[in-house]
N, C-alpha and C. Protein backbone atom coordinates (compact mmCIF):
# COMPACT_ATOMS: atom_id res chain seq x y z
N UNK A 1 -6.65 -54.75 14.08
CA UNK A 1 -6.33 -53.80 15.13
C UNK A 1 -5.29 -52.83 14.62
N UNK A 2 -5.26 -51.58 14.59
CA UNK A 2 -4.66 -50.36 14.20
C UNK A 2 -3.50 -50.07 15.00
N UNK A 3 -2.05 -50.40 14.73
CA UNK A 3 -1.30 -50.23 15.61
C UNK A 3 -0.30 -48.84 15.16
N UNK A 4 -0.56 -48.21 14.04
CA UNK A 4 -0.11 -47.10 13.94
C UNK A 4 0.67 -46.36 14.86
N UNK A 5 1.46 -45.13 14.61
CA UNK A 5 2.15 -44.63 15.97
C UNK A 5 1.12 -43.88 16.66
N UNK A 6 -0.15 -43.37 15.48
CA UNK A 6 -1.09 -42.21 16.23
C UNK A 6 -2.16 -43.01 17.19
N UNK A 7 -2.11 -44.30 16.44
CA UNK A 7 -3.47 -45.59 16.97
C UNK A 7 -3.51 -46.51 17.65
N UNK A 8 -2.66 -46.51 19.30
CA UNK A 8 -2.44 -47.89 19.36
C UNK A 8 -2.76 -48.14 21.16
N UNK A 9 -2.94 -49.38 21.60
CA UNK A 9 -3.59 -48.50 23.21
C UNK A 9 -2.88 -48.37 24.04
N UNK A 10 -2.96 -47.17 24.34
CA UNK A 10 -2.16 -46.54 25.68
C UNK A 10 -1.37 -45.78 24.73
N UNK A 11 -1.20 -45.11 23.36
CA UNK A 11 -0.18 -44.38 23.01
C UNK A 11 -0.37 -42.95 23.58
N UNK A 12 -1.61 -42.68 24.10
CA UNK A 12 -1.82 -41.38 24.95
C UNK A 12 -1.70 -40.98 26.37
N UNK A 13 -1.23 -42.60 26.69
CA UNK A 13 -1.00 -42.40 28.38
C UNK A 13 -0.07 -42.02 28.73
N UNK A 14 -0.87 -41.29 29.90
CA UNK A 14 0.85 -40.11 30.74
C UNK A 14 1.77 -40.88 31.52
N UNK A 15 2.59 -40.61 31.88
CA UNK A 15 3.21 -40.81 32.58
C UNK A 15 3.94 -40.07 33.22
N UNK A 16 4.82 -40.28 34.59
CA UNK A 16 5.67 -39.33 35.21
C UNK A 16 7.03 -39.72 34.91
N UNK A 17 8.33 -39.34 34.34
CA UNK A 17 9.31 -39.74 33.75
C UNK A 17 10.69 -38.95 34.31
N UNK A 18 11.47 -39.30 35.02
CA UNK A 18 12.48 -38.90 35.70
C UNK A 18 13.33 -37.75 34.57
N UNK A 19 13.82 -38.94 33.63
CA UNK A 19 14.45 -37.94 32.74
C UNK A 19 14.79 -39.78 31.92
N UNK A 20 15.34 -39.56 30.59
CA UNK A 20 16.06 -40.67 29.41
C UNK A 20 17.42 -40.59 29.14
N UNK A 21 17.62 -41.53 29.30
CA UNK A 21 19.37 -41.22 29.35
C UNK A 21 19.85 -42.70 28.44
N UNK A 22 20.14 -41.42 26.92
CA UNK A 22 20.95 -43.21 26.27
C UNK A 22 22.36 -43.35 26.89
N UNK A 23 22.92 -44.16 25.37
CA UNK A 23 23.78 -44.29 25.54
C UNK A 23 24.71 -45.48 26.92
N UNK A 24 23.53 -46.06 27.34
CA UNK A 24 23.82 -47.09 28.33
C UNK A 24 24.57 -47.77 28.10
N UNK A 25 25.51 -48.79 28.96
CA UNK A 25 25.68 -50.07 28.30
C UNK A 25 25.67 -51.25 29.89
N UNK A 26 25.15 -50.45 31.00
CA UNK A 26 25.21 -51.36 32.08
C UNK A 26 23.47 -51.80 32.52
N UNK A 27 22.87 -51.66 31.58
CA UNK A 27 21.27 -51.22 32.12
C UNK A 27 20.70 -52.37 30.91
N UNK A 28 21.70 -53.77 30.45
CA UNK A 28 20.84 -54.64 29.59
C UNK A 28 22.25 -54.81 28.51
N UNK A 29 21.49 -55.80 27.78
CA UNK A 29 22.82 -56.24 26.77
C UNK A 29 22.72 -54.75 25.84
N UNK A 30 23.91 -54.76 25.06
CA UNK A 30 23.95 -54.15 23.99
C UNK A 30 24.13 -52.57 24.95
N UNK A 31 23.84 -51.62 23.66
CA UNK A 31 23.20 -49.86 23.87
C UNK A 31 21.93 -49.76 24.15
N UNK A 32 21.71 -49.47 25.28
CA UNK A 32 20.20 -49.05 25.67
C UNK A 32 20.01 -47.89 25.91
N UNK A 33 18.66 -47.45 25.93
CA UNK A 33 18.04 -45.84 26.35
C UNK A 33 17.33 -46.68 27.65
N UNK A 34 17.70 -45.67 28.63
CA UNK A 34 17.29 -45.83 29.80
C UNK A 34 16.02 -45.44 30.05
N UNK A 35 14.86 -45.55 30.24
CA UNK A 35 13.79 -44.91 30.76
C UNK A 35 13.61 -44.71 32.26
N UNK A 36 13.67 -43.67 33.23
CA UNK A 36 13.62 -43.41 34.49
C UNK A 36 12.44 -43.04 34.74
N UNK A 37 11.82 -43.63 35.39
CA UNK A 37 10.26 -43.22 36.42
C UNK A 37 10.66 -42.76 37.78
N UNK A 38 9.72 -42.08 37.85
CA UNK A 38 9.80 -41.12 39.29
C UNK A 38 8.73 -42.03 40.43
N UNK A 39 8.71 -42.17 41.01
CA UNK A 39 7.98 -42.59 42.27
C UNK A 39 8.62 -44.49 42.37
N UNK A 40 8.63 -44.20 44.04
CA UNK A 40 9.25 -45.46 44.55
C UNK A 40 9.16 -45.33 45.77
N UNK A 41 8.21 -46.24 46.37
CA UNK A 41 7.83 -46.66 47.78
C UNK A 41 8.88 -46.77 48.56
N UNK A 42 9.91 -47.50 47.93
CA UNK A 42 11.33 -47.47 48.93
C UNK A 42 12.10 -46.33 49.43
N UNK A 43 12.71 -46.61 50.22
CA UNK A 43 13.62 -45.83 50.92
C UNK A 43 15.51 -46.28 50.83
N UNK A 44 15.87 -46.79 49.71
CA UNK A 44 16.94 -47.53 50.48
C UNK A 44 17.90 -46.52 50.59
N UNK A 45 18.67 -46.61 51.91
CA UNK A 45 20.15 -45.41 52.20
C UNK A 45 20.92 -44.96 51.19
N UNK A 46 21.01 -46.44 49.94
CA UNK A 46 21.81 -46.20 48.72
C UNK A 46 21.45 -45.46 47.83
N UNK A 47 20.09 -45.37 47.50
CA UNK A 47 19.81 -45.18 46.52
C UNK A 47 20.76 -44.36 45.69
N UNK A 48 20.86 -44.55 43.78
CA UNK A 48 21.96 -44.01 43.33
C UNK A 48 20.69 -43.02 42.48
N UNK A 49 19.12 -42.93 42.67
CA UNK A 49 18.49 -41.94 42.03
C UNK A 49 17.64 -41.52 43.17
N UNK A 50 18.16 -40.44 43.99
CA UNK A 50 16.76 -40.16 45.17
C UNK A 50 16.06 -39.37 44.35
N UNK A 51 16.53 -38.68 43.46
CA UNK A 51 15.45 -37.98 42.89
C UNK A 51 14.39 -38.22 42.34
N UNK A 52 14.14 -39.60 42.14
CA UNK A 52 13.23 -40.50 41.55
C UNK A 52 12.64 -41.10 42.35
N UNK A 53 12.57 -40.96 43.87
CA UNK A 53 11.83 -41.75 44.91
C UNK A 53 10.14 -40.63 44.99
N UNK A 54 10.28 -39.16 44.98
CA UNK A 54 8.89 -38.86 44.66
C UNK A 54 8.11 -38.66 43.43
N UNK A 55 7.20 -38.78 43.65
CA UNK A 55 5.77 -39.27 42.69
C UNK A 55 5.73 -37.83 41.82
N UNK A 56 5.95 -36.67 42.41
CA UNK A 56 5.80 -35.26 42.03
C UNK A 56 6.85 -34.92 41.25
N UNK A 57 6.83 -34.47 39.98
CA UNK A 57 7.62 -33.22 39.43
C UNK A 57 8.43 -32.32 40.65
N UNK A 58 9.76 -32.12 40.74
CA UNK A 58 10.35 -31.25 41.62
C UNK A 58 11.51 -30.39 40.72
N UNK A 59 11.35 -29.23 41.52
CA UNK A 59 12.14 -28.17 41.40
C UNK A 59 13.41 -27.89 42.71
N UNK A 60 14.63 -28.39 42.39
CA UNK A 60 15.64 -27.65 43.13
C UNK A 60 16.69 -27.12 42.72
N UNK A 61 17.36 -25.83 42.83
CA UNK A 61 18.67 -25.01 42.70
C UNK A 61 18.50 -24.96 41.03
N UNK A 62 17.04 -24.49 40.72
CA UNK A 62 16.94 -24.19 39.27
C UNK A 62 17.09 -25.48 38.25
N UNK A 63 16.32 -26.87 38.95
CA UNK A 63 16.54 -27.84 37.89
C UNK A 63 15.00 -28.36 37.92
N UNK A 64 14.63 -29.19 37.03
CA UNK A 64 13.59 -29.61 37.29
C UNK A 64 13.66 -31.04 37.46
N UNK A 65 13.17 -31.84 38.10
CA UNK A 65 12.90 -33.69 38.14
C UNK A 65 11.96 -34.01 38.11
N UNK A 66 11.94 -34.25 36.48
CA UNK A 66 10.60 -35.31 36.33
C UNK A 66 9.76 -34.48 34.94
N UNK A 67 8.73 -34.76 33.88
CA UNK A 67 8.01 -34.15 33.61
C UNK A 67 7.31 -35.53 32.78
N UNK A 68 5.99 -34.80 32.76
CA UNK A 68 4.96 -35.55 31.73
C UNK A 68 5.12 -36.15 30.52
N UNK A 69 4.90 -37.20 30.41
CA UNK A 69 5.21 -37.51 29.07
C UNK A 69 4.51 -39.00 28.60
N UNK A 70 3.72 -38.40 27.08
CA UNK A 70 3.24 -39.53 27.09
C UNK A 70 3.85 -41.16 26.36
N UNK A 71 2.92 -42.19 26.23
CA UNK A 71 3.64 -43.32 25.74
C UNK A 71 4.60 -43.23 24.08
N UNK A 72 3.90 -42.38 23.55
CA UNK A 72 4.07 -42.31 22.25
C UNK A 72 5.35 -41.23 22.61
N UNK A 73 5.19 -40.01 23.22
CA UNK A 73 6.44 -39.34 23.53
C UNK A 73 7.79 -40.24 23.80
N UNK A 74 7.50 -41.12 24.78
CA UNK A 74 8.70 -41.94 25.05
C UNK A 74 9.36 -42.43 23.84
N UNK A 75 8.55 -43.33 23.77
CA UNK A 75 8.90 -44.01 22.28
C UNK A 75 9.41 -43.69 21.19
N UNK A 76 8.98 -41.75 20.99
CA UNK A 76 9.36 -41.40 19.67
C UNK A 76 10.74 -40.88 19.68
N UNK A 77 11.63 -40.63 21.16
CA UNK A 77 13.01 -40.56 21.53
C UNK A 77 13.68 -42.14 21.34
N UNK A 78 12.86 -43.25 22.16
CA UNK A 78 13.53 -44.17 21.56
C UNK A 78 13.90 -44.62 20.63
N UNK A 79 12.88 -44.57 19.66
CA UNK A 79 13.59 -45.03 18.45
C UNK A 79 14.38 -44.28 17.72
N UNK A 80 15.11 -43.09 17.91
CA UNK A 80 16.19 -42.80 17.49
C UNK A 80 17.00 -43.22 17.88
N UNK A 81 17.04 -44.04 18.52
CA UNK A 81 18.57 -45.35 18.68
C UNK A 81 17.96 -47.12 17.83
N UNK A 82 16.77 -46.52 17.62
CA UNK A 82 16.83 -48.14 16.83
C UNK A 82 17.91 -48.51 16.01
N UNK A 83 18.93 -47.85 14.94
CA UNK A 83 20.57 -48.21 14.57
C UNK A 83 21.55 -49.25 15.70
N UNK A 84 21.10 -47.92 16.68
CA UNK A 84 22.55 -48.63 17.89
C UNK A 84 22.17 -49.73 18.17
N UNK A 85 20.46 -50.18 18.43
CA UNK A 85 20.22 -51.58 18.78
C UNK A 85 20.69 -52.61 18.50
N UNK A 86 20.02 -52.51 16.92
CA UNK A 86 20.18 -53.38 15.69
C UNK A 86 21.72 -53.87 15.58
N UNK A 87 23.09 -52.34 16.24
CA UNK A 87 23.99 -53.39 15.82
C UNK A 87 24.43 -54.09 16.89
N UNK A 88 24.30 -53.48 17.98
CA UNK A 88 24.86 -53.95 19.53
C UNK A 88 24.24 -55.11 20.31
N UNK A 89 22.80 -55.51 19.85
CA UNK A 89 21.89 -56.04 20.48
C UNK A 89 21.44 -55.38 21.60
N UNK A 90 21.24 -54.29 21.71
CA UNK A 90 20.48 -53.53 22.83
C UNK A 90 19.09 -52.95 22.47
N UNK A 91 18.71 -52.49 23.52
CA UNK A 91 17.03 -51.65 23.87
C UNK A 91 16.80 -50.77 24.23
N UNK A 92 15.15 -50.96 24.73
CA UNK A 92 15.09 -49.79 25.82
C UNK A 92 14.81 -50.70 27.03
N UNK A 93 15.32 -49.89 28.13
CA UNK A 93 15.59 -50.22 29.71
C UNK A 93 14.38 -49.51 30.37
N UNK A 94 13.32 -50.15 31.16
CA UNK A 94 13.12 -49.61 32.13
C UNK A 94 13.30 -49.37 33.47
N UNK A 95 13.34 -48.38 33.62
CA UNK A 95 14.12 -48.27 35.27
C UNK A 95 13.14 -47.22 36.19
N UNK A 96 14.11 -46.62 37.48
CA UNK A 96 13.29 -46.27 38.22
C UNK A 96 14.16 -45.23 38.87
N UNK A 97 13.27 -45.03 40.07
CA UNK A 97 12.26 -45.13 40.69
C UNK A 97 11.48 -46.44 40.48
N UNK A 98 10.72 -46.41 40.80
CA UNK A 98 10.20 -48.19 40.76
C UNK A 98 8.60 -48.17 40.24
N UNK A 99 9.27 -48.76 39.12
CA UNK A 99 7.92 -49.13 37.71
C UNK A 99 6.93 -49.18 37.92
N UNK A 100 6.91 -50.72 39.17
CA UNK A 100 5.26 -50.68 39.53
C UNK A 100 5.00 -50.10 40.07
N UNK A 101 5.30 -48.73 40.42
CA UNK A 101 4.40 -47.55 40.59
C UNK A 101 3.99 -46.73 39.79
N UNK A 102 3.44 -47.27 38.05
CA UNK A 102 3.12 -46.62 37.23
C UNK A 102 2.43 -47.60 36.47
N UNK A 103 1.98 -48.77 36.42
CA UNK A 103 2.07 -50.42 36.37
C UNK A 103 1.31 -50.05 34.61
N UNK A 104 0.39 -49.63 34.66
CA UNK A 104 -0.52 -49.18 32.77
C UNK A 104 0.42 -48.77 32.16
N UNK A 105 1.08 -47.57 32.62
CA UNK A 105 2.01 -46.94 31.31
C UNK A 105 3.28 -47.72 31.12
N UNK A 106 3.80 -48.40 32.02
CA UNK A 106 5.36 -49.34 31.92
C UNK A 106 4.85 -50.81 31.16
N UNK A 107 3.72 -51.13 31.33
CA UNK A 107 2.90 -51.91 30.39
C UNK A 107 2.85 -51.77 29.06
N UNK A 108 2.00 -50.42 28.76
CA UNK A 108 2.10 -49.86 27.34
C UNK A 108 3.52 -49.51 26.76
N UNK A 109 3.95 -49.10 27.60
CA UNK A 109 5.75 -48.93 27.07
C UNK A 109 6.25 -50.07 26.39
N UNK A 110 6.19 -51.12 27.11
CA UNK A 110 6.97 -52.47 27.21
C UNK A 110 6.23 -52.90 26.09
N UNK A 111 4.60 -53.12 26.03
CA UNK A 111 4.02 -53.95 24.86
C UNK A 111 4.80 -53.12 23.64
N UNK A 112 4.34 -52.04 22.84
CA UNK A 112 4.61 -51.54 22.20
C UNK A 112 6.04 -51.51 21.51
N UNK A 113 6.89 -51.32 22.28
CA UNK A 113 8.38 -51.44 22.12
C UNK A 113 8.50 -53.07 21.26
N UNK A 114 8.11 -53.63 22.38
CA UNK A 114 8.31 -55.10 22.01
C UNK A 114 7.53 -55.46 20.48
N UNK A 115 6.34 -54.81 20.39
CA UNK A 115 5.44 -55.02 19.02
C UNK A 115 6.75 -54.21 17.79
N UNK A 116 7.08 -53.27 18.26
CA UNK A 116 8.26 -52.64 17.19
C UNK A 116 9.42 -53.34 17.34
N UNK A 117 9.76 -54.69 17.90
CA UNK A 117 11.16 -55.22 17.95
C UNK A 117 12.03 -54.43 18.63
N UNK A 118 12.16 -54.28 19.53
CA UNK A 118 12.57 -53.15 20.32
C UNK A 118 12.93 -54.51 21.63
N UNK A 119 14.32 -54.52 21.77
CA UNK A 119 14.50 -55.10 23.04
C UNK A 119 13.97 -54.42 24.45
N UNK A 120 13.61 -55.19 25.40
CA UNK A 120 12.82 -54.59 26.48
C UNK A 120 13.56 -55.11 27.59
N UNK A 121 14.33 -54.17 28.68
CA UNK A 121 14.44 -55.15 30.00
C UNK A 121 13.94 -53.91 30.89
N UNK A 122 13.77 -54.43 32.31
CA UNK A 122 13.35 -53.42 33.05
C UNK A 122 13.63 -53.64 34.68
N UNK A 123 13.71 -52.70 35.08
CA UNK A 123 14.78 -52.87 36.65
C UNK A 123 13.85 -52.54 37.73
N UNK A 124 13.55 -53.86 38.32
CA UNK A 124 12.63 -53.61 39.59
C UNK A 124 12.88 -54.29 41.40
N UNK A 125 12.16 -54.04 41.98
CA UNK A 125 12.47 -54.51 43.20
C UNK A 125 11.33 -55.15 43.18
N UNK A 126 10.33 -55.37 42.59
CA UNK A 126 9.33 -56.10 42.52
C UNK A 126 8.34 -55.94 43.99
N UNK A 127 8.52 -54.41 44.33
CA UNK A 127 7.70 -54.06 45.65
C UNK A 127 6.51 -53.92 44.81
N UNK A 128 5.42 -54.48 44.62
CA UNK A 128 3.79 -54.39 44.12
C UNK A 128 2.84 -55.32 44.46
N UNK A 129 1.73 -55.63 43.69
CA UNK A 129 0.79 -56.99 43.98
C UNK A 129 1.39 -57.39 42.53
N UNK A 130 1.26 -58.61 42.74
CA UNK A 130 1.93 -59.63 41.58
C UNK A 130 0.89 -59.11 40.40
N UNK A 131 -0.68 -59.28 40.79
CA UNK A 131 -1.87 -58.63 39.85
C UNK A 131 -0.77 -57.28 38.91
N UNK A 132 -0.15 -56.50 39.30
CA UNK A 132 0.38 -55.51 39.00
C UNK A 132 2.13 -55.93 38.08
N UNK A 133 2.62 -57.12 38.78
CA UNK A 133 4.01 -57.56 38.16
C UNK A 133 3.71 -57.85 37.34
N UNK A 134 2.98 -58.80 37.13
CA UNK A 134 3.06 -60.15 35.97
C UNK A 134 2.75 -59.50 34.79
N UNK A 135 1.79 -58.99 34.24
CA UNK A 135 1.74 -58.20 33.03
C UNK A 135 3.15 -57.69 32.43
N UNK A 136 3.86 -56.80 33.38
CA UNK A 136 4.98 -55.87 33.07
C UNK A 136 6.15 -57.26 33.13
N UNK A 137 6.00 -58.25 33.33
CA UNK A 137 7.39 -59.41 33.80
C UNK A 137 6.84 -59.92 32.18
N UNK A 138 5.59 -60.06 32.04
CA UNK A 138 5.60 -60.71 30.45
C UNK A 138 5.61 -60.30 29.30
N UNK A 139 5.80 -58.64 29.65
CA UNK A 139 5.87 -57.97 28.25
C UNK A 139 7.96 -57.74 28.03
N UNK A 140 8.12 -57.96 28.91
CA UNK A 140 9.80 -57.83 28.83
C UNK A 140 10.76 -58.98 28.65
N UNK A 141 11.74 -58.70 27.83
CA UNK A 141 12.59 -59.81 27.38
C UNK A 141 13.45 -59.89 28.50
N UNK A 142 14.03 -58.76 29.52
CA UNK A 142 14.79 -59.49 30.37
C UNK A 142 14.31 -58.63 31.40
N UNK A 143 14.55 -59.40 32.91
CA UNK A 143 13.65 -58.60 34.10
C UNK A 143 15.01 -58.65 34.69
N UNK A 144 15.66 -57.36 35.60
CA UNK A 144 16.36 -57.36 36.78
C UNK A 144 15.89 -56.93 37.81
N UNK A 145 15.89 -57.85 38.39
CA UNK A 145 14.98 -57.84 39.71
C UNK A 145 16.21 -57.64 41.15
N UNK A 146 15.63 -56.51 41.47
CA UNK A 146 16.92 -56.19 42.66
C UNK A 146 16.35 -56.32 44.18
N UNK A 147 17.34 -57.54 44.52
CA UNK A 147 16.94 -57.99 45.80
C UNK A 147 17.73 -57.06 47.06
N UNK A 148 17.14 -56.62 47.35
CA UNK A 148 18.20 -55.44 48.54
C UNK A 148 18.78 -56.34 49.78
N UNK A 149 18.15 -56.76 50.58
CA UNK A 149 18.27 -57.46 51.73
C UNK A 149 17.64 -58.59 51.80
N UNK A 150 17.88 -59.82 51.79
CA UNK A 150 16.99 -60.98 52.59
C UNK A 150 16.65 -60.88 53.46
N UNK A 151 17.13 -61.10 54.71
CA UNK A 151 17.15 -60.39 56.42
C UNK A 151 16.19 -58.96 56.60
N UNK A 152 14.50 -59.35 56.69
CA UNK A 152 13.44 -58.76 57.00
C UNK A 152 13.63 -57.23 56.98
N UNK A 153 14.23 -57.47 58.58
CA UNK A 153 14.42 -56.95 59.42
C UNK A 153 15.40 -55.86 59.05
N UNK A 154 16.67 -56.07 58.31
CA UNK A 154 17.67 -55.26 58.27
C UNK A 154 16.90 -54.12 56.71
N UNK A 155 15.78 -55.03 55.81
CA UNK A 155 15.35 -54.42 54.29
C UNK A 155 14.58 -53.39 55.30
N UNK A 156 13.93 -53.58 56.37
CA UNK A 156 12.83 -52.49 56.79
C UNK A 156 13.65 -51.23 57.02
N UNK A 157 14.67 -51.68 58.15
CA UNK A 157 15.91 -50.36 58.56
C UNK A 157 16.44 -49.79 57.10
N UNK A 158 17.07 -50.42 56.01
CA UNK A 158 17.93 -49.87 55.02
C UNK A 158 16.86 -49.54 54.48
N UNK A 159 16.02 -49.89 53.73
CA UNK A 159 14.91 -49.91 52.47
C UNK A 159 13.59 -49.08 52.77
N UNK A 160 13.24 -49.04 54.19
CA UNK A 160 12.03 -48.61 55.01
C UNK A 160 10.86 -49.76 54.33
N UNK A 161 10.52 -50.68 54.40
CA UNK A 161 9.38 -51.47 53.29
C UNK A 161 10.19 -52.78 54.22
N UNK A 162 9.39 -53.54 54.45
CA UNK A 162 9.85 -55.16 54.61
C UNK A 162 9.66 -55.88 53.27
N UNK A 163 10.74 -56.78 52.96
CA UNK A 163 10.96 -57.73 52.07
C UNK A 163 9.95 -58.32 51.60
N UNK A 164 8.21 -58.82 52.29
CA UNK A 164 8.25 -60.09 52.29
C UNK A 164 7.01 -60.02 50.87
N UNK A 165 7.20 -59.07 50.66
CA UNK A 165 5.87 -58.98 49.23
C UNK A 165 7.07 -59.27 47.84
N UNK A 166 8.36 -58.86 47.99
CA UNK A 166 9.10 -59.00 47.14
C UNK A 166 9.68 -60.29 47.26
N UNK A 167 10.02 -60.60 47.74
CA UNK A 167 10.39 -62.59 47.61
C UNK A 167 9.13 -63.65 47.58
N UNK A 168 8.03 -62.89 47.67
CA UNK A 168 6.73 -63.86 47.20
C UNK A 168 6.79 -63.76 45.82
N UNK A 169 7.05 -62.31 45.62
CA UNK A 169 6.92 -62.52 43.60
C UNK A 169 8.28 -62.60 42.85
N UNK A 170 9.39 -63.06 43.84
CA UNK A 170 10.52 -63.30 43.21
C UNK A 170 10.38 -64.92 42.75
N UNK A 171 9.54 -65.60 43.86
CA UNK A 171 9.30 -66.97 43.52
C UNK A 171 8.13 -67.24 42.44
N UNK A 172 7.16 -66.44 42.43
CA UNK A 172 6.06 -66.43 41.30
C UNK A 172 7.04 -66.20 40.26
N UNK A 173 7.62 -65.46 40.14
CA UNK A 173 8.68 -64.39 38.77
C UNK A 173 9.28 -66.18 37.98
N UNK A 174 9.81 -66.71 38.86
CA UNK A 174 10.65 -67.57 38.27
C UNK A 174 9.91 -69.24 38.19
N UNK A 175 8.38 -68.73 37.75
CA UNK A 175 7.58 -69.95 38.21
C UNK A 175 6.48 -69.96 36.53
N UNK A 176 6.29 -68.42 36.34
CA UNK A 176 5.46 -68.41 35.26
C UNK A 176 5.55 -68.46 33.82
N UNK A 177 5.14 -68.68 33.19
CA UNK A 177 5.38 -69.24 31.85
C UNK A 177 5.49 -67.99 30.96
N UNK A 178 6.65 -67.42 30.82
CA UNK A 178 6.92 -66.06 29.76
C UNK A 178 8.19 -66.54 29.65
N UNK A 179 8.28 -65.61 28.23
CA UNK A 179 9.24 -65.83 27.42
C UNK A 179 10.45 -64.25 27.89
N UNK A 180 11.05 -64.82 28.86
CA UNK A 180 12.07 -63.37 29.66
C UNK A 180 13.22 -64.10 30.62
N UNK A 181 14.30 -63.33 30.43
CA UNK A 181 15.63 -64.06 31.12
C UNK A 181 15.13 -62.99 32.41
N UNK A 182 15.38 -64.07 33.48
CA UNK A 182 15.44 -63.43 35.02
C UNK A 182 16.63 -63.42 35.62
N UNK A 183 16.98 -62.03 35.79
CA UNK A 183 18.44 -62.19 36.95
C UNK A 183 18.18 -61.21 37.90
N UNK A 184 18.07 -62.05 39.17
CA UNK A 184 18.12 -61.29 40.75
C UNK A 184 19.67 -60.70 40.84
N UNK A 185 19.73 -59.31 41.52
CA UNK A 185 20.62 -58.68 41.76
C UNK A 185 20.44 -58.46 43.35
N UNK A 186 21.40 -58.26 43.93
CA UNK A 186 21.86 -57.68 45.66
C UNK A 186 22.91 -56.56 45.50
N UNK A 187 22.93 -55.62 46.11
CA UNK A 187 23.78 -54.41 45.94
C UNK A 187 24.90 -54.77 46.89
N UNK A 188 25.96 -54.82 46.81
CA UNK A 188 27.32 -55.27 47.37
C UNK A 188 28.34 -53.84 48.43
């Protein structure tokens, strides 16, 4: 199988991409490059990226949010921090807007990275069908999984989405046989 940078599957898939932001150090161990996806079913009051809650490329006060980009594009920014990795123990991060709303290309991201030794974690609320998690939970070395609300009722008001698809696959998450550190987060 041809895994080349020009040959490999999904190195042509698009994606919608908030914007990359290295230089991390709260988004996974070590120095990470952040990867931001645009679209996210949620609503929460907090959010610290609204700009990443629609699916669309946007234009305001002369900026743009969001543009095309494919797997191999991503990648070929990341690995200009493969150095910082190697000495810090860091990666690349995926983040959001919320992943599984892109579930093929955060897949191909994640395999690939990981096939290049490339640490992988990725930041979700785990709002999807598990059919859609589990792939992306087993291609990553560490999952943060962000629990907003327990209390139904209060995730529908803050979050707009009820909880109860995300604590079904918080319990699958910590049930299936992959090789990935799981840590649930709650926003304080």
């Amino acid at each position: 199988y041809d895994m080349t940078h020009n040959n490999y599957e999904g190195c042509d898939l698009k994606g919608t991409i908030l914007r990359l932001e290295r230089s991390s150090i709260y988004d996974g161990d070590g120095y990470r490059t952040v990867v931001f996806m645009k679209g996210c079913p949620l609503r929460c009051q907090w959010c610290s990226t609204p700009e990443s809650q629609n699916y669309i490329i946007e234009e305001a006060e002369g900026n743009q949010y969001g543009k095309i980009m494919t797997v191999e594009e991503v990648l070929r920014e990341v690995r200009k921090d493969i150095p910082f990795y190697f000495h810090s123990g860091g990666g690349m991060t995926v983040s959001g807007g919320e992943l599984l709303s892109q579930p093929e290309y955060v897949r191909c991201l994640l395999t690939r990275a990981r096939w290049e030794a490339i640490d992988t974690a990725v930041e979700t609320s785990l709002y999807g069908s598990w059919e859609t998690a589990e792939p992306i939970l087993q291609a990553s070395n560490t999952v943060f999984a962000d629990l907003k609300l327990t209390d139904d009722e209060k995730h529908r008001k803050y979050c707009g989405v009820s909880n109860k698809l995300i604590l079904e696959n918080l319990k699958k998450a910590g049930t299936i046989k992959a090789d990935y550190k799981l840590i649930i987060r709650t926003p304080l």
